[in-house]
Protein backbone atom coordinates (compact mmCIF):
# COMPACT_ATOMS: atom_id res chain seq x y z
CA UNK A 1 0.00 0.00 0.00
CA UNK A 2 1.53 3.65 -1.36
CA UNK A 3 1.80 6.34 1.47
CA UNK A 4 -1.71 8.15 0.01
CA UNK A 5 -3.54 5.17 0.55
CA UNK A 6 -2.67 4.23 4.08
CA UNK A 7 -2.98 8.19 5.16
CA UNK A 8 -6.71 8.37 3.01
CA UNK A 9 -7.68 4.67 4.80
CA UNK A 10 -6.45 5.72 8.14
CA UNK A 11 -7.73 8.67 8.64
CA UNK A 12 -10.76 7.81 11.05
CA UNK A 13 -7.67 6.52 13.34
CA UNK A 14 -6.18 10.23 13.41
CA UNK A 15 -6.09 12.17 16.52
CA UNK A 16 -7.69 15.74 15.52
CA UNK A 17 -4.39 17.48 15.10
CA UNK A 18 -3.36 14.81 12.91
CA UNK A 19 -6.45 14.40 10.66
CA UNK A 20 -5.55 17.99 10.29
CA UNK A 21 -1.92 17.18 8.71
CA UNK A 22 -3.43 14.58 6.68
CA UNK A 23 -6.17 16.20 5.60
CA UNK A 24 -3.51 19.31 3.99
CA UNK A 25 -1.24 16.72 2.74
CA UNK A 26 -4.05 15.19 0.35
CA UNK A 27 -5.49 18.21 -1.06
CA UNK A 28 -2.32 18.85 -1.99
CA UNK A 29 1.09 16.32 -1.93
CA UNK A 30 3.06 18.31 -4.34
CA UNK A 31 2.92 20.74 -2.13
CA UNK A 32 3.35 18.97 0.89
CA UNK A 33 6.94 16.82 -0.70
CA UNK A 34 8.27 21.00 -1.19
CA UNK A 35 7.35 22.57 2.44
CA UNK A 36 9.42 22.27 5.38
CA UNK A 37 8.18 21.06 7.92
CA UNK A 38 7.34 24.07 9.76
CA UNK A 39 5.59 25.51 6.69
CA UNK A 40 3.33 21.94 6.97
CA UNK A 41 2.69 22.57 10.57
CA UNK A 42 1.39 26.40 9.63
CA UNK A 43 -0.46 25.01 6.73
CA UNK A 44 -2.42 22.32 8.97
CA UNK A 45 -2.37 24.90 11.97
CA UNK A 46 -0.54 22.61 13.99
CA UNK A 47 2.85 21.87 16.06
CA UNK A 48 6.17 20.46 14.23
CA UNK A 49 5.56 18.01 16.94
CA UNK A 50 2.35 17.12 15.70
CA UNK A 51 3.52 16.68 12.10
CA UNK A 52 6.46 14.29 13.21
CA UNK A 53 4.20 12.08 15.18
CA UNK A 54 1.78 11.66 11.86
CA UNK A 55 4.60 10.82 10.05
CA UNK A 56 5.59 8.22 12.61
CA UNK A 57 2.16 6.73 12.45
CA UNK A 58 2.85 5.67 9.08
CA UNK A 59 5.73 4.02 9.60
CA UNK A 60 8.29 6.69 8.43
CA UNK A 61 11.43 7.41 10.31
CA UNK A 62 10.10 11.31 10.37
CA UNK A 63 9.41 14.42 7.92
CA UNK A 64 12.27 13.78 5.45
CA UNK A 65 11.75 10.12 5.23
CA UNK A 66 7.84 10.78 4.61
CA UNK A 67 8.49 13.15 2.01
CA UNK A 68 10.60 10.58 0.19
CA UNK A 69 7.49 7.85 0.45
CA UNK A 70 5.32 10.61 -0.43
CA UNK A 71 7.19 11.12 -3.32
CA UNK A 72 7.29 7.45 -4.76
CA UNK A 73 3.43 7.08 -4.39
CA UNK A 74 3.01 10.13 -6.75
CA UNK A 75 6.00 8.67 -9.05
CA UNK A 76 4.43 5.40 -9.28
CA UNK A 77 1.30 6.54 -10.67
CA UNK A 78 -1.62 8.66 -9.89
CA UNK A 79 -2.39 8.77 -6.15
CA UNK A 80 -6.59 8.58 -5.34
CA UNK A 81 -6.97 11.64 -3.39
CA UNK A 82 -10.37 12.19 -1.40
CA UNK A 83 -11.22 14.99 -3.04
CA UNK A 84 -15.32 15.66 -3.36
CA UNK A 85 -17.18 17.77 -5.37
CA UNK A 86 -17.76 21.27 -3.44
CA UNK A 87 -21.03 22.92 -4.27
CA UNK A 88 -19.12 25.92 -4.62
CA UNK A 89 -16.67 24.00 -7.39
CA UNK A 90 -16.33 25.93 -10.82
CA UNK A 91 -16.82 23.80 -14.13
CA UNK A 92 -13.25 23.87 -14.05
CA UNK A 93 -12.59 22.31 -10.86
CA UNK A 94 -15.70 19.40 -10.63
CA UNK A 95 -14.26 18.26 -14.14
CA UNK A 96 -10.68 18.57 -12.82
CA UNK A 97 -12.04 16.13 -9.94
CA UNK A 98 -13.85 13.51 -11.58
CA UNK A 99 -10.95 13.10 -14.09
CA UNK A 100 -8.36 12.91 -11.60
CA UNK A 101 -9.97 10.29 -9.40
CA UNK A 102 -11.24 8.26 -12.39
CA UNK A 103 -7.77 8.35 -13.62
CA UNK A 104 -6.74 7.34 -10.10
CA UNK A 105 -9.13 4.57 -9.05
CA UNK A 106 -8.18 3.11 -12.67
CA UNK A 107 -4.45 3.00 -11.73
CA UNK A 108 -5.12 1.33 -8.30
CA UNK A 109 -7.40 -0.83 -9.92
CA UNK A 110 -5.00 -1.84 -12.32
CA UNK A 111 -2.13 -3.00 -9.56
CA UNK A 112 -4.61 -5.16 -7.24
CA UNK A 113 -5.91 -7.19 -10.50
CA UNK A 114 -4.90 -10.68 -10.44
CA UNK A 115 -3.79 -12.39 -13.50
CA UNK A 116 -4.01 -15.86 -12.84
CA UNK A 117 -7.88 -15.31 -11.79
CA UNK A 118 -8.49 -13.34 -15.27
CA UNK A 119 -6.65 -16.48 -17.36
CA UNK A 120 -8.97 -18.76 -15.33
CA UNK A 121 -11.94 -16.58 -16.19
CA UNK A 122 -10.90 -16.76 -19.62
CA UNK A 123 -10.88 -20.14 -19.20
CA UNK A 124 -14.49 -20.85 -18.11
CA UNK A 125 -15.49 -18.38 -20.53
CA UNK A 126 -13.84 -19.67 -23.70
CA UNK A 127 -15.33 -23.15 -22.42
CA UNK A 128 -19.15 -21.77 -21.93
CA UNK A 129 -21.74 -23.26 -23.95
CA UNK A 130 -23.68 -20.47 -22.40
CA UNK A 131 -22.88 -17.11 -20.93
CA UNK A 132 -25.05 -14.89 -18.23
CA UNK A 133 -23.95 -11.12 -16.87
CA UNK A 134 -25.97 -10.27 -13.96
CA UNK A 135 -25.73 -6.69 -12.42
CA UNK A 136 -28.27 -4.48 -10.32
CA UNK A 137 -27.95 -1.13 -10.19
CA UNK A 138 -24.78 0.94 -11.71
CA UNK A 139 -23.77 -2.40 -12.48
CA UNK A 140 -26.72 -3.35 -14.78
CA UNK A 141 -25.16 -0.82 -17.32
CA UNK A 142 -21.93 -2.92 -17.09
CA UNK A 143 -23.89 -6.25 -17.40
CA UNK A 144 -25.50 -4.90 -20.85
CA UNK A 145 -22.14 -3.50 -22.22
CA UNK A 146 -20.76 -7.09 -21.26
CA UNK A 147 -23.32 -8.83 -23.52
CA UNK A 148 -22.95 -6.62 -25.89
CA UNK A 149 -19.19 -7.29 -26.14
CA UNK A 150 -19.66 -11.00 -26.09
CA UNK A 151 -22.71 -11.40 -28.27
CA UNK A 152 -20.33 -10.90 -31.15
CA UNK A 153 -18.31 -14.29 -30.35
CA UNK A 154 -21.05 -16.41 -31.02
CA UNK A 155 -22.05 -17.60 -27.85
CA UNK A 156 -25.60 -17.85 -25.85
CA UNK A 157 -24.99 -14.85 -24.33
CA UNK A 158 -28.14 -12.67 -22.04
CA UNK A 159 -28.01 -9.95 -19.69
CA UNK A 160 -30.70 -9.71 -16.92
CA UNK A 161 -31.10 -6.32 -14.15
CA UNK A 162 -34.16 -8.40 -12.31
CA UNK A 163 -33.17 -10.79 -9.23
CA UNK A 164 -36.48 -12.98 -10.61
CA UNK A 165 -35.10 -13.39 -14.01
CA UNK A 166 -31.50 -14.16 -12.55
CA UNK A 167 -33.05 -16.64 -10.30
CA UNK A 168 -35.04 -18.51 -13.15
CA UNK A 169 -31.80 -18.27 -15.32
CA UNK A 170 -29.95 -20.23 -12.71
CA UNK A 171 -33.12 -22.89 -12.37
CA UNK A 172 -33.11 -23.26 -15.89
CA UNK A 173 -29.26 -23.42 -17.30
CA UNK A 174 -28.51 -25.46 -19.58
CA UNK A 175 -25.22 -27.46 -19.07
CA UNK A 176 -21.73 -25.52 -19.47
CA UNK A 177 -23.55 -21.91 -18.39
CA UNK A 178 -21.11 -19.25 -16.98
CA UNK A 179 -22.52 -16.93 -14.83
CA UNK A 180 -20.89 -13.24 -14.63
CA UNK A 181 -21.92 -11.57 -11.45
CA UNK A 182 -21.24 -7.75 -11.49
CA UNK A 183 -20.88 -5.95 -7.82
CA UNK A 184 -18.57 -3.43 -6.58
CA UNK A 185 -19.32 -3.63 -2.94
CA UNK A 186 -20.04 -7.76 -2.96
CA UNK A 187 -22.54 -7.53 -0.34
CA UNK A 188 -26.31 -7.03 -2.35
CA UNK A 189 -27.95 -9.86 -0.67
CA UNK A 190 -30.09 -10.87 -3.41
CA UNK A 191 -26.85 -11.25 -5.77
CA UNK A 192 -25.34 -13.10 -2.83
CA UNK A 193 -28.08 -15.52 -3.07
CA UNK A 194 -27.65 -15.90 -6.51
CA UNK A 195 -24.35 -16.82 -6.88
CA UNK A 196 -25.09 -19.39 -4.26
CA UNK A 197 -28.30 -20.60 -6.04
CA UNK A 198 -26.12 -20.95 -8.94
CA UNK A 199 -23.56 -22.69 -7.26
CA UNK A 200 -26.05 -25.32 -5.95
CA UNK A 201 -27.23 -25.82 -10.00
CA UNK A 202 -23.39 -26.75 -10.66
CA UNK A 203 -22.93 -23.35 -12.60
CA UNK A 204 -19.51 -21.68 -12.58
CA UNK A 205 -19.67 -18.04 -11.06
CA UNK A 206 -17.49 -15.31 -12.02
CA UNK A 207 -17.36 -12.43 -9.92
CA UNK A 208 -16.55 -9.51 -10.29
CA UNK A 209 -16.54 -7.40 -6.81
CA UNK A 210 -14.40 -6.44 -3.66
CA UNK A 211 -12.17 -8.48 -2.31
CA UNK A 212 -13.53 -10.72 0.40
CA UNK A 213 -17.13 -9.73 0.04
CA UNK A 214 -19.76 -12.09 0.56
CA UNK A 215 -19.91 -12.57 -3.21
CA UNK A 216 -16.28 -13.30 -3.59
CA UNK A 217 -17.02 -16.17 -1.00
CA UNK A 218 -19.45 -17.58 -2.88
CA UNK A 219 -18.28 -17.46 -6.22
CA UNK A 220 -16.18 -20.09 -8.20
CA UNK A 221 -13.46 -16.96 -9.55
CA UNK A 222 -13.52 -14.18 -7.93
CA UNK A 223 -12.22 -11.24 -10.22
CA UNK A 224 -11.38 -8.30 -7.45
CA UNK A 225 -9.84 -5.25 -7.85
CA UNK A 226 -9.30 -2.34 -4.88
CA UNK A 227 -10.97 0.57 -6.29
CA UNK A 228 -10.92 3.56 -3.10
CA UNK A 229 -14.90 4.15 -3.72
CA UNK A 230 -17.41 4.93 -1.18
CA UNK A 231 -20.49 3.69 -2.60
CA UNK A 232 -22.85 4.04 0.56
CA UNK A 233 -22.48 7.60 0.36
CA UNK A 234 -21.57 8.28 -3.50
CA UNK A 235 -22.67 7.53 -6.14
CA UNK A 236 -20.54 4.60 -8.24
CA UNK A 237 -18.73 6.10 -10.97
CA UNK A 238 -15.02 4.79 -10.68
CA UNK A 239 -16.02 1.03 -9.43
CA UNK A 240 -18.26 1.40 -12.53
CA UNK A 241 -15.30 2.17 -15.26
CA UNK A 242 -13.14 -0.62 -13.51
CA UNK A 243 -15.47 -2.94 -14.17
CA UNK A 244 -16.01 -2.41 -17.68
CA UNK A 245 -12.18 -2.31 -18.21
CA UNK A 246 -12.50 -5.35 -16.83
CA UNK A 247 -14.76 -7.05 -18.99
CA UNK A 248 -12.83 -5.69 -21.86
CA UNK A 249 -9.59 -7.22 -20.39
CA UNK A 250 -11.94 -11.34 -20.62
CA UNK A 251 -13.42 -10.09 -24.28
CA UNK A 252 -9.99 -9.91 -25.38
CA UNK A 253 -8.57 -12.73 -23.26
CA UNK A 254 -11.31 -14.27 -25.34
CA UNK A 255 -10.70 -13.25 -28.45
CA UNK A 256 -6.92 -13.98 -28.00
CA UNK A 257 -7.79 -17.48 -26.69
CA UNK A 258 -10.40 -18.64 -29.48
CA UNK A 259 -6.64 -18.21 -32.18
CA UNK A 260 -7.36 -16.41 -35.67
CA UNK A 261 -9.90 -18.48 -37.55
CA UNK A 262 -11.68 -16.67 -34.53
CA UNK A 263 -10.33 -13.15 -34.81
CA UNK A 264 -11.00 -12.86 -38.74
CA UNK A 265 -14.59 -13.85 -38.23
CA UNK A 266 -14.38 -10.87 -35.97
CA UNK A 267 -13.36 -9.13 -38.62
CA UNK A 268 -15.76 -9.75 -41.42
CA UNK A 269 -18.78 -9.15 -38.83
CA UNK A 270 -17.16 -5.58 -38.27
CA UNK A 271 -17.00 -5.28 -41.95
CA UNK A 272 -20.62 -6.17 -42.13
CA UNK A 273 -21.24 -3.32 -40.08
CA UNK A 274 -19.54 -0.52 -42.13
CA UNK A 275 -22.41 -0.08 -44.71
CA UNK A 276 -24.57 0.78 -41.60
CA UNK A 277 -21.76 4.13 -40.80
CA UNK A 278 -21.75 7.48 -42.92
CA UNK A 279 -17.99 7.76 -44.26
CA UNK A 280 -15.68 9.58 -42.32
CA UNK A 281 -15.18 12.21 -44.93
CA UNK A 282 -18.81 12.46 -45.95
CA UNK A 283 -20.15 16.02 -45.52
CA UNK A 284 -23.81 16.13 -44.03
């Protein structure tokens, strides 16, 4: 874990006076890896005292040794700062935000993907004689994009929003169904119940969620990725671009896995397409 992310997941654990130093250093590292630290302590309105015991606290050997960790968090790719929309934010600033932390949760969610679990996926996938994406909420939108991707590769493939219709999916699979269950936060009971129910019908689940949510327990592959998103008090947009990164990264594990036979039928179903597109240098 980089320095920003143990200071933005410990900061319930802060005294005040620390929460203070913390709370300065996020809005604003660049800053924060220039000052001294007396012009740290006068930003945060603290004590030098104060700032050396934070830095302490997250196991640094004091100021100049925080700076340095500071520093290789921000080299090694965009840090997630907590940083909210205000509503007295200008157009310039919201859109500033959103990009930033998109950008951000991408990058985190790129380092805590697991490789071996999306070649398994692949796996399952490649082997489906039948393919389901189930997803409530922000996640239904990823569920439909998913079958939208994979109805091209010539596989059973439906998308279902409704608990019901999931249910009576499972009930009803045929032999060799895959099901995709989409969930940032893992813990929607009735998806839960699914991915049990589905279980029970001897259908392999895919999920993909938080890592050790209740749905990771009870799926066969667990895709998880750490993506710093409160979703019980925001809405979902970064867990939401994750996951359809993610499902491009198994459409194209796919599409690599299937060989090129595979790949140029790909190709002459996208060339089907082109009479449906206006030319790109065609003047309306």
């Amino acid at each position: 874990m980089n320095t920003i992310d143990k200071i933005q997941k410990n900061l319930a654990n802060f005294s005040k006076s620390e929460r203070k130093v913390a709370e300065v250093i996020l809005a604003e590292p660049q800053v924060a890896i220039q000052s001294s630290i007396a012009t740290l302590a006068k930003m945060a309105d603290v004590s030098e005292p104060t700032v050396n015991r934070f830095c302490r606290r997250l196991d640094t050997k004091g100021f100049p040794d925080f700076k340095l960790h500071l520093a290789q968090s921000l080299a090694n790719g965009t840090p997630y700062v907590s940083r909210h929309v205000e509503s007295t934010d200008s157009p310039e600033s919201y859109t500033s935000k959103i990009f930033e932390s998109s950008m951000a949760a991408l990058d985190s969610a790129k380092q805590s993907i697991d490789t071996h679990v999306v070649n398994r996926s692949v796996d399952l996938l490649t082997q489906a004689g039948q393919i389901y994406f189930f997803g409530l909420g922000a996640s239904s939108a990823v569920a439909r994009d998913a079958q939208n991707k994979f109805f091209r590769f010539n596989v059973p493939v439906t998308c279902f929003d409704d608990p019901l219709m999931m249910r009576m999916s499972c009930i009803n699979a045929r032999e060799a169904t895959v099901v995709v269950l989409i969930s940032h936060t893992g813990r929607t009971k009735s998806l839960v119940e699914i991915a049990k129910l589905a279980r029970e019908n001897h259908i392999q689940v895919i999920a993909l969620t938080t890592k050790d949510s209740p749905l990771a327990h009870e799926a066969t592959l667990a895709i998880t990725m750490d993506v710093p998103e409160d979703t019980d008090l925001y809405m979902p947009m970064a867990s939401r671009l994750a996951q359809m990164v993610a499902i491009d990264v198994l459409a194209t594990g796919f599409t690599l896995r299937r060989g090129l036979r595979f790949r140029d039928n790909l190709k002459r179903v996208k060339e089907a397409l082109r009479e449906s597109r206006f030319d790109k240098n065609t003047s309306l």
